[in-house]
C-alpha atoms as a PDB file:
ATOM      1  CA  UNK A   1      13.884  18.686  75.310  1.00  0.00           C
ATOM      2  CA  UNK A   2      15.475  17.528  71.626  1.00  0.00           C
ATOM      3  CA  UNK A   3      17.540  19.279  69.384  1.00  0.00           C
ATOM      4  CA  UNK A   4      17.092  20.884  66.647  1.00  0.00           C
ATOM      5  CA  UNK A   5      19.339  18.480  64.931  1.00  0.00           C
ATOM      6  CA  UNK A   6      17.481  15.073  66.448  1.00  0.00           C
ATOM      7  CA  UNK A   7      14.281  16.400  65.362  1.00  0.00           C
ATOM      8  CA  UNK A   8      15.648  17.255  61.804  1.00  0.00           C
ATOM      9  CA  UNK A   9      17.055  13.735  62.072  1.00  0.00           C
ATOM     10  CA  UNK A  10      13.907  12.392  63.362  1.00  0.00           C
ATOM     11  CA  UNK A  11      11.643  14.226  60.751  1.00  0.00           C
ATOM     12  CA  UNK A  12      13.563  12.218  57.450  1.00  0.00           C
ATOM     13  CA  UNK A  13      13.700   8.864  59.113  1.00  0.00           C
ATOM     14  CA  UNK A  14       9.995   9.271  59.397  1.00  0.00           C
ATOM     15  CA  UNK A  15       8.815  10.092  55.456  1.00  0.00           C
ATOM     16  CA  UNK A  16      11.768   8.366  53.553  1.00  0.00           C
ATOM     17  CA  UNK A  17      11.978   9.278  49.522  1.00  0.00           C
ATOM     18  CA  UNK A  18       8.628  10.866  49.579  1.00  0.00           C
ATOM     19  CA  UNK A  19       8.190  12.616  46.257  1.00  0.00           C
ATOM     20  CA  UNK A  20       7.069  15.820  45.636  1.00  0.00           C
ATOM     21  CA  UNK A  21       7.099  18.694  43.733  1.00  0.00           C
ATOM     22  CA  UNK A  22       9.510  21.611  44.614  1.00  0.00           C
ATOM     23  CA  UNK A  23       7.976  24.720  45.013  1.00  0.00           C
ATOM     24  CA  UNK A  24      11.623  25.959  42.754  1.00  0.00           C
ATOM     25  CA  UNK A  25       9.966  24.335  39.629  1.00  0.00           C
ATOM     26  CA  UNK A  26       9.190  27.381  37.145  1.00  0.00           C
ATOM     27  CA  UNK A  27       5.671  27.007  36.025  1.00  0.00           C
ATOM     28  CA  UNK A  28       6.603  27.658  32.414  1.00  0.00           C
ATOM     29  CA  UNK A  29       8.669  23.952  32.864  1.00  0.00           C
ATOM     30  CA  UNK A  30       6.027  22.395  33.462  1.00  0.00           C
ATOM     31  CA  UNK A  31       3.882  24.117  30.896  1.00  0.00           C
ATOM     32  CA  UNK A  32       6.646  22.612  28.506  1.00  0.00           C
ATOM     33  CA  UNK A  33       6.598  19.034  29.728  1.00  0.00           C
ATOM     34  CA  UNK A  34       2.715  19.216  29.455  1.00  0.00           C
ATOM     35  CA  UNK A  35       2.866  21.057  25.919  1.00  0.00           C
ATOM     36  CA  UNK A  36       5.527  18.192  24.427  1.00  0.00           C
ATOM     37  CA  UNK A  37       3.843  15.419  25.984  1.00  0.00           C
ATOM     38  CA  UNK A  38       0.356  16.426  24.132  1.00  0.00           C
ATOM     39  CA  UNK A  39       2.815  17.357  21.280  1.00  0.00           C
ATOM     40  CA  UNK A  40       4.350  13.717  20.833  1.00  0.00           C
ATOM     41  CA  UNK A  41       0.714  11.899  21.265  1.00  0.00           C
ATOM     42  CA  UNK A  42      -0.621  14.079  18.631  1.00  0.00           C
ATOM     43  CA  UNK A  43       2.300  13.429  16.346  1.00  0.00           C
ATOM     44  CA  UNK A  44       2.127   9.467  17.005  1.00  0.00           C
ATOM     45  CA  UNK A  45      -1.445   9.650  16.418  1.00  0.00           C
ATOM     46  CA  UNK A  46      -0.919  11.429  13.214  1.00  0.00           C
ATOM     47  CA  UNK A  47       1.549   8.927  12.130  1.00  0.00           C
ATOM     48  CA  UNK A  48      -0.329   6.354  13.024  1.00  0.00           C
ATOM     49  CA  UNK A  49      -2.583   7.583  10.541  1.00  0.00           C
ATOM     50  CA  UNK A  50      -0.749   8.360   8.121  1.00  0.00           C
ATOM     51  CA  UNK A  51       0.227   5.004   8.132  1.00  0.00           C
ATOM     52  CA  UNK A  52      -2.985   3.878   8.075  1.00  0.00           C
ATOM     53  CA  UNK A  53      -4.002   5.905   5.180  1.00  0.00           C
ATOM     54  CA  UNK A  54      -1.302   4.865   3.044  1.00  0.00           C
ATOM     55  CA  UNK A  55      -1.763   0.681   3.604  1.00  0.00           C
ATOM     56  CA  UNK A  56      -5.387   1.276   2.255  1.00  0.00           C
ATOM     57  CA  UNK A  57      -4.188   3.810  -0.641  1.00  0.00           C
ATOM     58  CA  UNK A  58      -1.660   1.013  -1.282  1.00  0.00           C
ATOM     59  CA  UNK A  59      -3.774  -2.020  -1.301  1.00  0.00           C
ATOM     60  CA  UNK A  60      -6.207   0.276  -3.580  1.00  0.00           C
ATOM     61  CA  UNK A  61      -3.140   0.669  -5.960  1.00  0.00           C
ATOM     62  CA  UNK A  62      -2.180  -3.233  -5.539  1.00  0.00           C
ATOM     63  CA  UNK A  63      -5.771  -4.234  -6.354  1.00  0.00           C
ATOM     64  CA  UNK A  64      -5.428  -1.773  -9.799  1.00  0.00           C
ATOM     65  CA  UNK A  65      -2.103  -3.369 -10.683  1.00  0.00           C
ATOM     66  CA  UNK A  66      -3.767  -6.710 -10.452  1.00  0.00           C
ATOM     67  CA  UNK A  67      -6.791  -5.944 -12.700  1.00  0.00           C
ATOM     68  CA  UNK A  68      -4.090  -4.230 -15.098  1.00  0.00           C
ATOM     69  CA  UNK A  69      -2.146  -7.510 -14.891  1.00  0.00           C
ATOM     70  CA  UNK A  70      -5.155  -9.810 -15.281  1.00  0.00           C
ATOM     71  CA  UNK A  71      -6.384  -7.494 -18.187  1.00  0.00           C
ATOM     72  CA  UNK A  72      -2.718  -7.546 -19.966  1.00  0.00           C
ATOM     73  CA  UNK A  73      -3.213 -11.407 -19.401  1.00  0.00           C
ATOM     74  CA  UNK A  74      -6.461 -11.866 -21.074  1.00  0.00           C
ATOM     75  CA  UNK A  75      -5.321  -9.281 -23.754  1.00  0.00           C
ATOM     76  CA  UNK A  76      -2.097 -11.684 -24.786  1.00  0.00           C
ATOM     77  CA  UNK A  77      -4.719 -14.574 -24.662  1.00  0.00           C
ATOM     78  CA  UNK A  78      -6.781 -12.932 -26.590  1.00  0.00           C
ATOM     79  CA  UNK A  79      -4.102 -11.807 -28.794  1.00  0.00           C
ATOM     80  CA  UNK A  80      -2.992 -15.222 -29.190  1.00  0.00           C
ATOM     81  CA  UNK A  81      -6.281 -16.390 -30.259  1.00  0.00           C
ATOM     82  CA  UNK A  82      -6.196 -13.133 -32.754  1.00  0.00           C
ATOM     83  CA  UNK A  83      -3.299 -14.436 -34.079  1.00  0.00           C
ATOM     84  CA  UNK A  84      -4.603 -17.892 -34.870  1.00  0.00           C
ATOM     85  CA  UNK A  85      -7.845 -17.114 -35.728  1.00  0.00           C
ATOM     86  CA  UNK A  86      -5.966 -14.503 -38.547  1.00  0.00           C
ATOM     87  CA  UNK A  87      -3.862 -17.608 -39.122  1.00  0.00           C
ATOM     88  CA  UNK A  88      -6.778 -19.792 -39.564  1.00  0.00           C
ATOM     89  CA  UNK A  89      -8.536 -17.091 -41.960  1.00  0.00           C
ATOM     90  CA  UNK A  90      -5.388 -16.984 -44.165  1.00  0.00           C
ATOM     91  CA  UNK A  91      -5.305 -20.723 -44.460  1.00  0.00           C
ATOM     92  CA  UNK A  92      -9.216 -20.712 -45.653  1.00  0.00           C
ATOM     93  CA  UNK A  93      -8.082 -18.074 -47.466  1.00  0.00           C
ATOM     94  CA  UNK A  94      -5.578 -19.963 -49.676  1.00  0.00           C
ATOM     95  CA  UNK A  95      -7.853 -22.801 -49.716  1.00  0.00           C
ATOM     96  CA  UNK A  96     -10.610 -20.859 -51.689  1.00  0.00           C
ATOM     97  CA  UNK A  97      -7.820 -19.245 -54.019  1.00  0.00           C
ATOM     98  CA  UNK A  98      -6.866 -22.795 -54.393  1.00  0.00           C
ATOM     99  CA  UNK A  99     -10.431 -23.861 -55.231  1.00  0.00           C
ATOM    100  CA  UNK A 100     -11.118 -20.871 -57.768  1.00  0.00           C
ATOM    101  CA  UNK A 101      -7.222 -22.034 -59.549  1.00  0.00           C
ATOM    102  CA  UNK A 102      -8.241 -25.346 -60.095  1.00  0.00           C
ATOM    103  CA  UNK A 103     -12.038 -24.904 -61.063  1.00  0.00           C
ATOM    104  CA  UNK A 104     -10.637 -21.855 -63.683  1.00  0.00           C
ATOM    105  CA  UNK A 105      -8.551 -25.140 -64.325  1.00  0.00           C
ATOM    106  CA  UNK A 106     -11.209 -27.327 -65.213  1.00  0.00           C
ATOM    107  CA  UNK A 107     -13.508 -24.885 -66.724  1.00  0.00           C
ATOM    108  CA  UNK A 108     -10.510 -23.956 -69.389  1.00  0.00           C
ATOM    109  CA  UNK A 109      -9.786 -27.595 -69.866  1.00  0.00           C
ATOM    110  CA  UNK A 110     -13.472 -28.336 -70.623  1.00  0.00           C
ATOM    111  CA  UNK A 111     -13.993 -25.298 -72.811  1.00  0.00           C
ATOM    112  CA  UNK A 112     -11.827 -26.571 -75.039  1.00  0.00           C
END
């Protein structure tokens, strides 16, 4: 008959590095492991979210600050043509004072 030592011996050779869980492992550890490993997913799912969410609220805001922009742009075109369209009305302006100075011209030069 064998040992007790040869069949100890015997016994790891056979199952080497099997793993398995000791029955020494509180239950409240792994309650813990399982509670942070649902706890990080959540979180990365929330962040991935919130990540999410704020690329579409900033494209929204990009999109604004190009219609601002493109509104500002037209406005200082438009501003522009204001300008030389007051320009313009000034110039006719001076051109009918002009043209009421030089018939009050003629009419006092005739009336004489």
């Amino acid at each position: 008959m064998s040992s007790m030592e040869e069949l100890y011996n015997l016994d790891s050779h056979q199952v080497p590095n099997q793993w398995g869980i000791d029955k020494k492992i509180p239950i409240a550890l792994i309650f813990v492991v399982i509670v942070q490993t649902v706890g990080l997913t959540w979180g990365a799912a929330t962040l991935s979210n919130n990540v999410k969410t704020t690329v579409e609220r900033v494209a929204v805001i990009e999109q604004d600050f190009k219609q601002l922009a493109n509104k500002y742009v037209s406005q200082k075109e438009y501003s522009h043509t204001e300008d030389s369209f007051r320009r313009e009305v000034d110039d006719i302006k001076e051109d009918i004072q002009n043209l009421q100075n030089r018939l009050l011209h003629v009419e006092r030069t005739y009336n004489k």
